[in-house]
C-alpha atoms as a PDB file:
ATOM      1  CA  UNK A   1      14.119  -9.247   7.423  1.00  0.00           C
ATOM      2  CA  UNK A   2      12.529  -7.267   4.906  1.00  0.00           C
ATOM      3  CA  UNK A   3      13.727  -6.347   1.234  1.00  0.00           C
ATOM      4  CA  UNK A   4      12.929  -3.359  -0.093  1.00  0.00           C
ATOM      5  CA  UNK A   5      13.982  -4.259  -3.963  1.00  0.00           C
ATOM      6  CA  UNK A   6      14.074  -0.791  -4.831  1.00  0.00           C
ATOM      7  CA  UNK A   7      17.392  -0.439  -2.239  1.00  0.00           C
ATOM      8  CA  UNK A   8      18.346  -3.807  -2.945  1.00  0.00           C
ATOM      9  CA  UNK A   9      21.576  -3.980  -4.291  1.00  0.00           C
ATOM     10  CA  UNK A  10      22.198  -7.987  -4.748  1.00  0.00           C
ATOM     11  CA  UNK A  11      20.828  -9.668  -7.801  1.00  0.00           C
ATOM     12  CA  UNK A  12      20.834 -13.093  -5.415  1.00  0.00           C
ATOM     13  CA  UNK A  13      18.521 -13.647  -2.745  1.00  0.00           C
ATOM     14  CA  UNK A  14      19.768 -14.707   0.348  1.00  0.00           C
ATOM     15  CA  UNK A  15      19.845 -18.531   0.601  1.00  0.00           C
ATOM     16  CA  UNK A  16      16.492 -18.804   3.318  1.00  0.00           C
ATOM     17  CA  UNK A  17      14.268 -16.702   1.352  1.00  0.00           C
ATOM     18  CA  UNK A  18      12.622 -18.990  -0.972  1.00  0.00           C
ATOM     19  CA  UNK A  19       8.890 -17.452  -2.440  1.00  0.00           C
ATOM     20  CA  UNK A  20       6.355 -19.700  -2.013  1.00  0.00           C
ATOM     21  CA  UNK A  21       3.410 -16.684  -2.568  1.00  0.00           C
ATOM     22  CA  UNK A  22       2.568 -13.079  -3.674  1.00  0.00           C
ATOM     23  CA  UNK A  23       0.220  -9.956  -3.008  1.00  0.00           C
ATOM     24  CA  UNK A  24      -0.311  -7.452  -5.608  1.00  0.00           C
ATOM     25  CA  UNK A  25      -2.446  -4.298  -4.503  1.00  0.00           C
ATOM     26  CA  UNK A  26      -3.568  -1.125  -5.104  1.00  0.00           C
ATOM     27  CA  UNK A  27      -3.684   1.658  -2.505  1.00  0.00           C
ATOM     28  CA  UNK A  28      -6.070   4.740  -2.510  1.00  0.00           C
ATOM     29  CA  UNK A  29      -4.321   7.415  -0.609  1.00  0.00           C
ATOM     30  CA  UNK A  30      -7.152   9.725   0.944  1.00  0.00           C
ATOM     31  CA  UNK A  31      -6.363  13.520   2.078  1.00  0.00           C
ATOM     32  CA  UNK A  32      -9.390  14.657   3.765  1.00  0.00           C
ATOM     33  CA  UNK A  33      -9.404  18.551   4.000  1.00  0.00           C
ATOM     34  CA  UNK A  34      -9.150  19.871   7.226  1.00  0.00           C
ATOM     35  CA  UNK A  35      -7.715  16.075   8.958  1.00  0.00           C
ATOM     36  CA  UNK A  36      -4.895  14.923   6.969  1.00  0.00           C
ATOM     37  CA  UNK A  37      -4.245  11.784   5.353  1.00  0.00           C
ATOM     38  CA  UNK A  38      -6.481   8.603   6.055  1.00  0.00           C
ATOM     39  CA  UNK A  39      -5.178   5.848   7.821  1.00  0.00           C
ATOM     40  CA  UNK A  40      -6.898   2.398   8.535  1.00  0.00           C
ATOM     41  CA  UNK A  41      -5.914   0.373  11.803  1.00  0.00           C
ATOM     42  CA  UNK A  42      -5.607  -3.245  10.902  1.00  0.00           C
ATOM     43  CA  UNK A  43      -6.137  -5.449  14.383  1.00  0.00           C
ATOM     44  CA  UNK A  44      -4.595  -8.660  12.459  1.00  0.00           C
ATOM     45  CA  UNK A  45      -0.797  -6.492  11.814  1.00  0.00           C
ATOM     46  CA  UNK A  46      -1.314  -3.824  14.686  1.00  0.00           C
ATOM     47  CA  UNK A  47      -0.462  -1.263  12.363  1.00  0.00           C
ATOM     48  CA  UNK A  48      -1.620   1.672   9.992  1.00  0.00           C
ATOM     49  CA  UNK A  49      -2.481   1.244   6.926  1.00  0.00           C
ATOM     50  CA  UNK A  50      -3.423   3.542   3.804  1.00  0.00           C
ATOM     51  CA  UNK A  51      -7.201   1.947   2.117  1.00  0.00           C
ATOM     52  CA  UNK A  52      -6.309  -1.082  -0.350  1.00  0.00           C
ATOM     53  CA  UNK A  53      -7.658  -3.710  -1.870  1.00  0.00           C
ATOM     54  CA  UNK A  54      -5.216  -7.015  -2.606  1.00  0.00           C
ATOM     55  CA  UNK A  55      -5.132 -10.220  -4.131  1.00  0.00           C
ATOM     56  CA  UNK A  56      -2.731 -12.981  -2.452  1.00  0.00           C
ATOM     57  CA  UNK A  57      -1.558 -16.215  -3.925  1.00  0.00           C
ATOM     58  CA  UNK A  58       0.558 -19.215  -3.508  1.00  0.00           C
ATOM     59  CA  UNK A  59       3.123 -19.468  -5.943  1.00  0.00           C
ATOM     60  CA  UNK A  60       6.517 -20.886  -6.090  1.00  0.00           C
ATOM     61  CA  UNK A  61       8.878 -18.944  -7.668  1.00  0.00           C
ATOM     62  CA  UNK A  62      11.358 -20.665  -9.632  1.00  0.00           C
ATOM     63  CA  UNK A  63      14.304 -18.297  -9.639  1.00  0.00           C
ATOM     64  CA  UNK A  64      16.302 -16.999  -7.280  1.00  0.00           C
ATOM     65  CA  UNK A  65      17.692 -13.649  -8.358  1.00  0.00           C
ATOM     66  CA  UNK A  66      16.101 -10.309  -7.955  1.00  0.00           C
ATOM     67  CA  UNK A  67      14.863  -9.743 -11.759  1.00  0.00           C
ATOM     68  CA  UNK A  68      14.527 -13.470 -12.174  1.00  0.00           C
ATOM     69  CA  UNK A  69      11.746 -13.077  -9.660  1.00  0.00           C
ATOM     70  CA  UNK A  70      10.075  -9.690 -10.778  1.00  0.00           C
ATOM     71  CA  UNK A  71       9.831 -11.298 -14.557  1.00  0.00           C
ATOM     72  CA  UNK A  72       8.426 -14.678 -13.426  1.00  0.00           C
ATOM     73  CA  UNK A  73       6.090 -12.433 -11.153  1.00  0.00           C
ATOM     74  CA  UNK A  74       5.059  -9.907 -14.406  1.00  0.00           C
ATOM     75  CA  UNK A  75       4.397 -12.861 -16.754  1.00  0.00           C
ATOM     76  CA  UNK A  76       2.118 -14.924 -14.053  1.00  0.00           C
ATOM     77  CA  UNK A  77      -0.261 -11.959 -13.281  1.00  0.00           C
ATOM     78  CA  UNK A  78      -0.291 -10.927 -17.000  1.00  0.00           C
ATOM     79  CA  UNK A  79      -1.242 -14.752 -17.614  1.00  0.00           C
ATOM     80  CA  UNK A  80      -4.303 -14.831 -14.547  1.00  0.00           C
ATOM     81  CA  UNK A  81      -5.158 -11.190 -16.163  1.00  0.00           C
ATOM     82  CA  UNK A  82      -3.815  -9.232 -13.352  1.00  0.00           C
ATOM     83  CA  UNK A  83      -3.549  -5.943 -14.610  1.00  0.00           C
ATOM     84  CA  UNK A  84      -2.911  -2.457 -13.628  1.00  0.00           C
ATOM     85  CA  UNK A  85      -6.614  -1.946 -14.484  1.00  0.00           C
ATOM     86  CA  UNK A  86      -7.684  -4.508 -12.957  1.00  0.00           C
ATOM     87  CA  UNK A  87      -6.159  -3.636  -9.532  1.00  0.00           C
ATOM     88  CA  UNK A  88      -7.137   0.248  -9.876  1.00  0.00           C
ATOM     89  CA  UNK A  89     -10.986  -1.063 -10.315  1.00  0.00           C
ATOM     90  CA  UNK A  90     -10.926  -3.497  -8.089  1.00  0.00           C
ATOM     91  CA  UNK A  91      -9.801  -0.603  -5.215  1.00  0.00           C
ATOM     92  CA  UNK A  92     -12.250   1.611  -6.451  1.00  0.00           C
ATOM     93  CA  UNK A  93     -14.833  -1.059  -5.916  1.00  0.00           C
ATOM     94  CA  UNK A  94     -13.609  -1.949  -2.633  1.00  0.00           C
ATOM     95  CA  UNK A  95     -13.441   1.687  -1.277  1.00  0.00           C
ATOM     96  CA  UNK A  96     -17.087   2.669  -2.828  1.00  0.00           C
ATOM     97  CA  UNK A  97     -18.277  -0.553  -1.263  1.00  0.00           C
ATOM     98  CA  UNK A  98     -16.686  -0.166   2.430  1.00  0.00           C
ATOM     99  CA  UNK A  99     -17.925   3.222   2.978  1.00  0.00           C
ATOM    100  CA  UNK A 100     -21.098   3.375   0.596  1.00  0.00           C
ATOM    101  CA  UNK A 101     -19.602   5.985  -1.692  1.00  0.00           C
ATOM    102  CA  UNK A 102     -21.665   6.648  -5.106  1.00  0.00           C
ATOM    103  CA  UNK A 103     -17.987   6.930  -6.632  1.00  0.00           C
ATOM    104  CA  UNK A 104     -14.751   7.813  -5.623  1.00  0.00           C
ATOM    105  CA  UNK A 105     -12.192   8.934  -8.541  1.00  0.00           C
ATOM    106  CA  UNK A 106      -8.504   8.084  -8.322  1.00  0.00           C
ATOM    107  CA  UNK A 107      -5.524  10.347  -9.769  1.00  0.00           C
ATOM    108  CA  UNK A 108      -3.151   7.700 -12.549  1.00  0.00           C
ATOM    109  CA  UNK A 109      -0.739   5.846 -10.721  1.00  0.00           C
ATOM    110  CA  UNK A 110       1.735   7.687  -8.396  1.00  0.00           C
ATOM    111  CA  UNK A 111       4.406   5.279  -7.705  1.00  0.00           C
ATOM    112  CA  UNK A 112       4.957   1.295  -7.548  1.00  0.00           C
ATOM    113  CA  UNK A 113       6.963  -0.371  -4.897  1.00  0.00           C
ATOM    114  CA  UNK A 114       8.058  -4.170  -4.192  1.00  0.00           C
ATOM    115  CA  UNK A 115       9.116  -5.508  -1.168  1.00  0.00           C
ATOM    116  CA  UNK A 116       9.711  -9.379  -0.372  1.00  0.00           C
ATOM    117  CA  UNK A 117       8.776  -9.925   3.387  1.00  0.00           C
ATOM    118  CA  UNK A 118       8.007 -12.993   5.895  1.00  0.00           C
ATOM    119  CA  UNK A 119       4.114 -12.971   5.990  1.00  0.00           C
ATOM    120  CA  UNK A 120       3.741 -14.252   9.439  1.00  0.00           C
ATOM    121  CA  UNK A 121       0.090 -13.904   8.725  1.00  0.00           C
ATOM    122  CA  UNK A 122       0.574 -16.883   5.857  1.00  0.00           C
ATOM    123  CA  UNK A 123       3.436 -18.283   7.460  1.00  0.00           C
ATOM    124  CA  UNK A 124       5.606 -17.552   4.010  1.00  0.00           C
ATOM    125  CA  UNK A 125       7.906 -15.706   2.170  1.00  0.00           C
ATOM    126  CA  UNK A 126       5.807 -13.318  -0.396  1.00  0.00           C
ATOM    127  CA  UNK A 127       6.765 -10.872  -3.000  1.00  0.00           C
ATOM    128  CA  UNK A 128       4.601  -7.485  -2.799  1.00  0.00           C
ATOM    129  CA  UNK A 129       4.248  -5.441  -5.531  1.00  0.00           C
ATOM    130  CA  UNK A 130       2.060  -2.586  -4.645  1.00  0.00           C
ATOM    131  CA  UNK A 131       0.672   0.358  -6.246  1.00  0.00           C
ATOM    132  CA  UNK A 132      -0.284   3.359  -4.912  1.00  0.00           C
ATOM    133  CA  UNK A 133      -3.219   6.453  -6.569  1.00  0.00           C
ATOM    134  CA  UNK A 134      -4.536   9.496  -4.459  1.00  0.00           C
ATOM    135  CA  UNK A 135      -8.122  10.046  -4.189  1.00  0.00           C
ATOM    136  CA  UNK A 136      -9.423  12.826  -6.596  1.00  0.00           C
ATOM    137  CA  UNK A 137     -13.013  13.221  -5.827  1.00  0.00           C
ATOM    138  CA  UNK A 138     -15.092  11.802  -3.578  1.00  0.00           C
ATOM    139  CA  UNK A 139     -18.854  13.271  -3.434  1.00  0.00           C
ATOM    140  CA  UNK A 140     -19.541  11.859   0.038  1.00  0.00           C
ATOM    141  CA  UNK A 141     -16.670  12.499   2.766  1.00  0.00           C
ATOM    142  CA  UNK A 142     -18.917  12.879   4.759  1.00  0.00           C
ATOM    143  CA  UNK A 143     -19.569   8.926   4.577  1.00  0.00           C
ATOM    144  CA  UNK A 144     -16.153   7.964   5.484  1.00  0.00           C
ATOM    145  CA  UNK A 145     -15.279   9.831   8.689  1.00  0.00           C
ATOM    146  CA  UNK A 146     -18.775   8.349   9.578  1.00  0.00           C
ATOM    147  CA  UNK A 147     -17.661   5.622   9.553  1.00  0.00           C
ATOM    148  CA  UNK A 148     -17.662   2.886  12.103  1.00  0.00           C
ATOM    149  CA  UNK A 149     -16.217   0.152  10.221  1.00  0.00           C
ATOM    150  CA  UNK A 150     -12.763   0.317  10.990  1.00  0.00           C
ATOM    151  CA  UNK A 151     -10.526   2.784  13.342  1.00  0.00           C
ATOM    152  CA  UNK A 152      -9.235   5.782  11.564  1.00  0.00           C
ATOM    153  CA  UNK A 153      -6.396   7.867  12.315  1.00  0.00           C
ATOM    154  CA  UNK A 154      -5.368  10.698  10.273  1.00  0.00           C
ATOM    155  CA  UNK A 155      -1.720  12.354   9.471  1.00  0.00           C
ATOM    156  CA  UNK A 156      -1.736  15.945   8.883  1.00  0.00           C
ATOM    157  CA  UNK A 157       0.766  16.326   6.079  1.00  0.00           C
ATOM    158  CA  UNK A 158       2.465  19.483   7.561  1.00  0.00           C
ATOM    159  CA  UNK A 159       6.517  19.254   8.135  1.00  0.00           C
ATOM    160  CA  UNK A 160       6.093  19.086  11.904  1.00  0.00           C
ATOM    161  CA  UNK A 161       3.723  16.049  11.796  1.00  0.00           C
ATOM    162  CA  UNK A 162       6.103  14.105   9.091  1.00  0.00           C
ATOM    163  CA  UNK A 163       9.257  14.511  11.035  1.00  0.00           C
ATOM    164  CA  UNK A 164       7.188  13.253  14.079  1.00  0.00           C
ATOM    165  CA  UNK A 165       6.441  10.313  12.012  1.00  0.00           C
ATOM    166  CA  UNK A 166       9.125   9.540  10.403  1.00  0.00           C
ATOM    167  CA  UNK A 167      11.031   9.684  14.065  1.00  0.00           C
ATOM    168  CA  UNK A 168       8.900   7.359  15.576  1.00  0.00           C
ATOM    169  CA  UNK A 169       7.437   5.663  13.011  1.00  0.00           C
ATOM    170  CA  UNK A 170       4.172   6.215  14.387  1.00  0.00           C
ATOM    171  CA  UNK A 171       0.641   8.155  14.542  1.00  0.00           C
ATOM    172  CA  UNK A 172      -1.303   8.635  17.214  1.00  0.00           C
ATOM    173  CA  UNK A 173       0.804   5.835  18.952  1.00  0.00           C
ATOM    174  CA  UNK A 174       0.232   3.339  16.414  1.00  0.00           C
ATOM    175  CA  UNK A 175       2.560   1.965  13.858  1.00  0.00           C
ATOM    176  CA  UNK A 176       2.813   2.707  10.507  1.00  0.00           C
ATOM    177  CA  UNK A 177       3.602  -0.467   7.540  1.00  0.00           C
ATOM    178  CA  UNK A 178       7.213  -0.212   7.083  1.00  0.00           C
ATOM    179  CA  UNK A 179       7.310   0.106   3.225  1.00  0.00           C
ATOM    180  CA  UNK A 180       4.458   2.734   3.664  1.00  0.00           C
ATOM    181  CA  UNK A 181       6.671   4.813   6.411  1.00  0.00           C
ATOM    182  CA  UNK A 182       9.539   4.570   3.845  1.00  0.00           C
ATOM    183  CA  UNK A 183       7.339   5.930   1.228  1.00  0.00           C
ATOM    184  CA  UNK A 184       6.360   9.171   3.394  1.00  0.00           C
ATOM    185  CA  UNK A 185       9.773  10.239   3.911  1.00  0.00           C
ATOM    186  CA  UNK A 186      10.169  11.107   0.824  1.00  0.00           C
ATOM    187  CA  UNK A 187       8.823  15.367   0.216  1.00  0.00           C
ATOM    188  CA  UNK A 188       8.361  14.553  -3.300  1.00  0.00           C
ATOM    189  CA  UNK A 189       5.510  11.646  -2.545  1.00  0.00           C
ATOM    190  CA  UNK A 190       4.211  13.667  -0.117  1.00  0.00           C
ATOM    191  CA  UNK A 191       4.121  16.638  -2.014  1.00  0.00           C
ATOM    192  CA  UNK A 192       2.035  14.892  -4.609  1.00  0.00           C
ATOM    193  CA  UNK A 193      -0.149  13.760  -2.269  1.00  0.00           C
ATOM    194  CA  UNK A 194      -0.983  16.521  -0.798  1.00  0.00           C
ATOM    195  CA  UNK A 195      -1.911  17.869  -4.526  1.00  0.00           C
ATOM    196  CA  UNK A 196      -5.209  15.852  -4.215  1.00  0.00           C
ATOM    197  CA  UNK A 197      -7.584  16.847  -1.340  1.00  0.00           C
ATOM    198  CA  UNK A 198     -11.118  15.381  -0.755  1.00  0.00           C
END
């Protein structure tokens, strides 16, 4: 079971889900002109990904209520330093550094979600907060659909190839991360995205 806090309407969690960790990342969403939108296969999950860079931690959460959780969560990253910034740089540095990019410029944040899932991965409950930027500029596409590093798979943002998507919840055969999926229902995100070609 996964909670998507921004549909959550119960200020208690239910009585299995205890915290005991956290990821907070940033995610660079990448329209290449002419392909669509970059997505990155990850082997571990099976699924598709947009680019992003993350920092996970064990943590035990203390409360058990919805903004209990989200203000114990806001005051522990402000106190290891955290930041906004700090994520946004660290996924430009990841991004440049994966594909060998001189720079690659990001739009201000689009949208935050959390989500609390089972990490089967970590064998624990986690609490995701996740932010999400477009690519503005990169000076070397080129470099990334060049790129052998990891299997890409790109969603052309027309209606046709949405609906698909959001039907199946898949590209290309593959599955897409639930919150992610969620996120590209919605015309107004994509919209945005689509905004910001590379």
């Amino acid at each position: 079971m996964n909670i998507d806090l921004s549909t959550y309407t119960e200020e208690l969690l239910p009585a299995n889900v205890k915290l005991t960790g956290y990821a907070t990342n940033a995610n660079i969403l990448i329209n290449i002109k002419g392909r669509g939108l970059l997505l990155i296969y990850n082997k571990t999950y099976d699924m598709l990904y947009p680019f992003y860079a993350t920092t996970i931690n064990r943590y035990e959460f203390k409360s058990d209520t919805v903004s209990g959780i989200q203000l114990e969560f806001k005051e522990h990253i402000k106190r290891l330093g955290l930041t906004e910034e700090y994520k946004k740089q660290k996924v430009v540095n990841e991004v440049n550094s994966h594909y060998e990019l001189e720079n690659c410029e990001i739009t201000e944040k689009l949208c935050s979600e959390q989500w609390i899932k089972y990490s089967k991965t970590g064998n624990e409950w986690r609490f995701y907060s996740m932010d999400f930027y477009c690519a503005e500029k990169i000076e070397s596409v080129h470099k990334i659909l060049g790129s052998s590093k990891d299997k890409q798979v790109f969603l052309p943002l027309d209606d046709n190839s949405i609906r698909e998507l959001i039907n199946t919840g898949r590209v290309d055969g593959i599955k897409v991360v639930e919150n992610f999926l969620k996120m590209l229902g919605n015309e107004v995100f994509v919209n945005e995205i689509k905004k910001f070609e590379v």
